[in-house]
N, C-alpha and C. Protein backbone atom coordinates (compact mmCIF):
# COMPACT_ATOMS: atom_id res chain seq x y z
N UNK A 1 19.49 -3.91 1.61
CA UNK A 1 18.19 -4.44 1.92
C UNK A 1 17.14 -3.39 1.57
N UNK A 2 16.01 -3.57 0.44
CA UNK A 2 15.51 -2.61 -0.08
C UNK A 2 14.38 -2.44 1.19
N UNK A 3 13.91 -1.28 1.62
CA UNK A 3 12.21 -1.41 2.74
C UNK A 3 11.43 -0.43 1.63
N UNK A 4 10.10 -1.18 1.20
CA UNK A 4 9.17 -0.48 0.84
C UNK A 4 7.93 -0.42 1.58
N UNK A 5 7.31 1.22 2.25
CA UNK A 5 6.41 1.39 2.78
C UNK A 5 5.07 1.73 1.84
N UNK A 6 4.46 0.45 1.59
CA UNK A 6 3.17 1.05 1.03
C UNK A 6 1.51 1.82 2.08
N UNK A 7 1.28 2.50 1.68
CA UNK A 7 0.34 3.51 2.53
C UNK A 7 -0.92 3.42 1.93
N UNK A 8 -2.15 2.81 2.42
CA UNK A 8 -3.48 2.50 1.54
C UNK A 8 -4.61 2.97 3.06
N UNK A 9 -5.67 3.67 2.28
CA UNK A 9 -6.71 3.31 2.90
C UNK A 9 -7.31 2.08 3.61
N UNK A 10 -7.29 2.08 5.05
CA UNK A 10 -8.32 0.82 5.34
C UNK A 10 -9.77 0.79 4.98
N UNK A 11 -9.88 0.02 4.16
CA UNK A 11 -11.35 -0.01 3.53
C UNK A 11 -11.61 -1.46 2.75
N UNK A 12 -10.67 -2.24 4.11
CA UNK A 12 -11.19 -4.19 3.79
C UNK A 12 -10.55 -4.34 2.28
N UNK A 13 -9.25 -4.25 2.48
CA UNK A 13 -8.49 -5.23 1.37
C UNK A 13 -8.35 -6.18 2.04
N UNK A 14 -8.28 -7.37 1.26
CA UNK A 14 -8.48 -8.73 1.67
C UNK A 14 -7.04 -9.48 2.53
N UNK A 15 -6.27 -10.01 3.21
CA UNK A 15 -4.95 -10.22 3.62
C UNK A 15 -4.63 -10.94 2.21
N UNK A 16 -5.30 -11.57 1.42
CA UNK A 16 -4.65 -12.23 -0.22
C UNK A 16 -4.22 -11.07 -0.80
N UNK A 17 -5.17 -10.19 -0.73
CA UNK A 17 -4.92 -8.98 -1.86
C UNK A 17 -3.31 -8.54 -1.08
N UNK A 18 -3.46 -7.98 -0.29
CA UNK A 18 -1.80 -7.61 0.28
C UNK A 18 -1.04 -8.59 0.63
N UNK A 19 -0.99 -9.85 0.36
CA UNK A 19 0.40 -10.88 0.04
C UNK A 19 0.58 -10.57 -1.30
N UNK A 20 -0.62 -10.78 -2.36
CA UNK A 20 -0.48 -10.68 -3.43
C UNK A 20 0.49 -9.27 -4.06
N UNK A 21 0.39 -8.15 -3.20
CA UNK A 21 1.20 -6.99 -3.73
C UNK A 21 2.81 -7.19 -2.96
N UNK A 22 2.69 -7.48 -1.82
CA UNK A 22 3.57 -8.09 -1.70
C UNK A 22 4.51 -8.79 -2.19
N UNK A 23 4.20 -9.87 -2.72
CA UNK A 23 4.97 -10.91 -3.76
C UNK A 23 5.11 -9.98 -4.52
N UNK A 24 4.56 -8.95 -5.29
CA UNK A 24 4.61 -8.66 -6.54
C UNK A 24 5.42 -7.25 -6.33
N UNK A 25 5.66 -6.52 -5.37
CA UNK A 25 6.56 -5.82 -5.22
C UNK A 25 8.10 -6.32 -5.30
N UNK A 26 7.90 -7.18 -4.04
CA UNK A 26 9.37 -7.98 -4.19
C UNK A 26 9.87 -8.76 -5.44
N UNK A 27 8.96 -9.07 -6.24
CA UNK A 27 8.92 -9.95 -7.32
C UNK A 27 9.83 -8.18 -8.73
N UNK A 28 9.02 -7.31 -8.89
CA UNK A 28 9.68 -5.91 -9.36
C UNK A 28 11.11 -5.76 -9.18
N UNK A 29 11.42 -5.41 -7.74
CA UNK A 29 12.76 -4.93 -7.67
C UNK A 29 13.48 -6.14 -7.41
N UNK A 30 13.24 -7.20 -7.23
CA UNK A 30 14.38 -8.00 -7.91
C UNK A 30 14.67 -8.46 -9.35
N UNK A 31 13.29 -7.94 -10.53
CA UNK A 31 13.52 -8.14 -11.45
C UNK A 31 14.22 -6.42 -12.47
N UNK A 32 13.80 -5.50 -11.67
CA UNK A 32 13.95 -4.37 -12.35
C UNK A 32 15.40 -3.93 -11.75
N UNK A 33 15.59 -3.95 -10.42
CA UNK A 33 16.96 -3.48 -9.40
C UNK A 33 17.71 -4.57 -9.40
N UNK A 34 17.37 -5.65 -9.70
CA UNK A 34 18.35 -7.23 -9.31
C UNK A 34 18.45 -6.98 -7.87
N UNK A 35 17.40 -6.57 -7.04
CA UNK A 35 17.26 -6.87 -5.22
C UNK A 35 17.12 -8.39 -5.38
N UNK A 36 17.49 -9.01 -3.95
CA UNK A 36 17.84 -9.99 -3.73
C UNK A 36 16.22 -10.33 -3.02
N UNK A 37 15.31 -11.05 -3.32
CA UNK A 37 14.27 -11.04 -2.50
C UNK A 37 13.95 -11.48 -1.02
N UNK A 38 14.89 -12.19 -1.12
CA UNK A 38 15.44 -12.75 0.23
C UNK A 38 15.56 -11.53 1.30
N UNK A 39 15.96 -10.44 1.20
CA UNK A 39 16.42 -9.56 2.02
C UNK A 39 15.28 -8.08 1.19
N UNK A 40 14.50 -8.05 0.63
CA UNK A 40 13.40 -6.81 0.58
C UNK A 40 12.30 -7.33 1.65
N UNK A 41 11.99 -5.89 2.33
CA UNK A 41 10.78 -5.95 3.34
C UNK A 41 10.26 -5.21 2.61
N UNK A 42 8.72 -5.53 3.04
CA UNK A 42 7.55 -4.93 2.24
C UNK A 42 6.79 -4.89 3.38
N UNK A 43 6.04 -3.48 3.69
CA UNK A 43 4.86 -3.20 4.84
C UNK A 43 4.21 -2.26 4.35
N UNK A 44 2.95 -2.55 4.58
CA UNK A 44 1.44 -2.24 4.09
C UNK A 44 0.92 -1.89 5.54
N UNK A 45 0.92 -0.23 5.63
CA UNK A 45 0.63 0.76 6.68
C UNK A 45 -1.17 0.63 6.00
N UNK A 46 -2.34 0.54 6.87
CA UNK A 46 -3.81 0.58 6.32
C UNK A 46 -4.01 1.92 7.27
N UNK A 47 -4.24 3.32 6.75
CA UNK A 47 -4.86 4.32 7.32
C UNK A 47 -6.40 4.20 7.32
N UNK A 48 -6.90 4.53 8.19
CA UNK A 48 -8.34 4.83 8.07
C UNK A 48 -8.92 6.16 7.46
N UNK A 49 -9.61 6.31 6.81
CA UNK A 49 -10.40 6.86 5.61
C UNK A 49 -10.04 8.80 6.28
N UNK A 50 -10.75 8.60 7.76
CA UNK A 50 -10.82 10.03 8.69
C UNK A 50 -9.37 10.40 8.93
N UNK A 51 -8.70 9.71 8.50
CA UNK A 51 -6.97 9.95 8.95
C UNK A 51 -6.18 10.35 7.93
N UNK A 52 -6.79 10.41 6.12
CA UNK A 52 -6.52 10.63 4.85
C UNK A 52 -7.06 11.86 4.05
N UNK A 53 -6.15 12.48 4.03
CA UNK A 53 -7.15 14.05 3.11
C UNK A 53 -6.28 14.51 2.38
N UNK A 54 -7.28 14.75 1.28
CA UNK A 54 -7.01 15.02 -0.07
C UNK A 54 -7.42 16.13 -0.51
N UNK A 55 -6.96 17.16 -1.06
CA UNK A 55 -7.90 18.35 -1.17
C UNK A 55 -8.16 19.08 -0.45
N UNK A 56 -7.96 19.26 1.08
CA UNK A 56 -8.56 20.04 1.92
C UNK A 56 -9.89 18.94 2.59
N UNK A 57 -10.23 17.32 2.52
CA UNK A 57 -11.03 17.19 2.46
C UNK A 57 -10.58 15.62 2.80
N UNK A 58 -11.53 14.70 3.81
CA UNK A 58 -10.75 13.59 4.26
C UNK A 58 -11.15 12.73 3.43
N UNK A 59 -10.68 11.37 3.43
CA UNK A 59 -11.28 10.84 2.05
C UNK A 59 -12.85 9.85 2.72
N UNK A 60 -12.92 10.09 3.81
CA UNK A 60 -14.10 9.61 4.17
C UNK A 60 -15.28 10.83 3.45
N UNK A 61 -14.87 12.02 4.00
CA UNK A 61 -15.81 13.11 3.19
C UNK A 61 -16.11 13.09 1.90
N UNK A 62 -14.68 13.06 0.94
CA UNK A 62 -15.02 13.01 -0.40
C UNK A 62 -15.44 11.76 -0.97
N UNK A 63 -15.27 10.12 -0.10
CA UNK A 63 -16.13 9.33 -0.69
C UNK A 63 -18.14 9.33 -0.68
N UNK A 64 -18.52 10.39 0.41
CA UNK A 64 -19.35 10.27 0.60
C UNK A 64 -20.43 11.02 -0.80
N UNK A 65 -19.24 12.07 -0.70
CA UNK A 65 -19.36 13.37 -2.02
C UNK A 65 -19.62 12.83 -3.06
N UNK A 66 -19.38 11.49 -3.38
CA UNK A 66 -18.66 10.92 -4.81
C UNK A 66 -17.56 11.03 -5.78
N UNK A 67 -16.39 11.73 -5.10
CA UNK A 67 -15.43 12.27 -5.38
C UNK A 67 -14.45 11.17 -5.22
């Protein structure tokens, strides 16, 4: 049973947009691994911006930066 943890900024992706990666993850490794889709979990962890750092630098900071 494959588990893929995807990890994204919360910054209002739409719930379509993450079915849509969804499907399309599971849709990959059953076409690239022959996973059975039936049995891949897929979870979409949304961090908030102050909880993400990059650089020495959170990504709330460096979006503000323009970075």
């Amino acid at each position: 049973m494959p588990y893929v943890n995807i990890k994204i900024t919360k910054d209002g992706t739409s719930p379509e947009k993450k079915a849509e990666v969804i499907r399309g993850v599971t849709k990959l490794l059953a076409e690239v691994l022959g996973k059975n889709p039936q049995t891949t979990v897929v979870v979409i962890e949304e961090i908030e911006t102050d909880n993400w750092g990059i650089g020495g630098a959170t990504v709330t900071t460096r979006r503000k930066q323009g970075r």
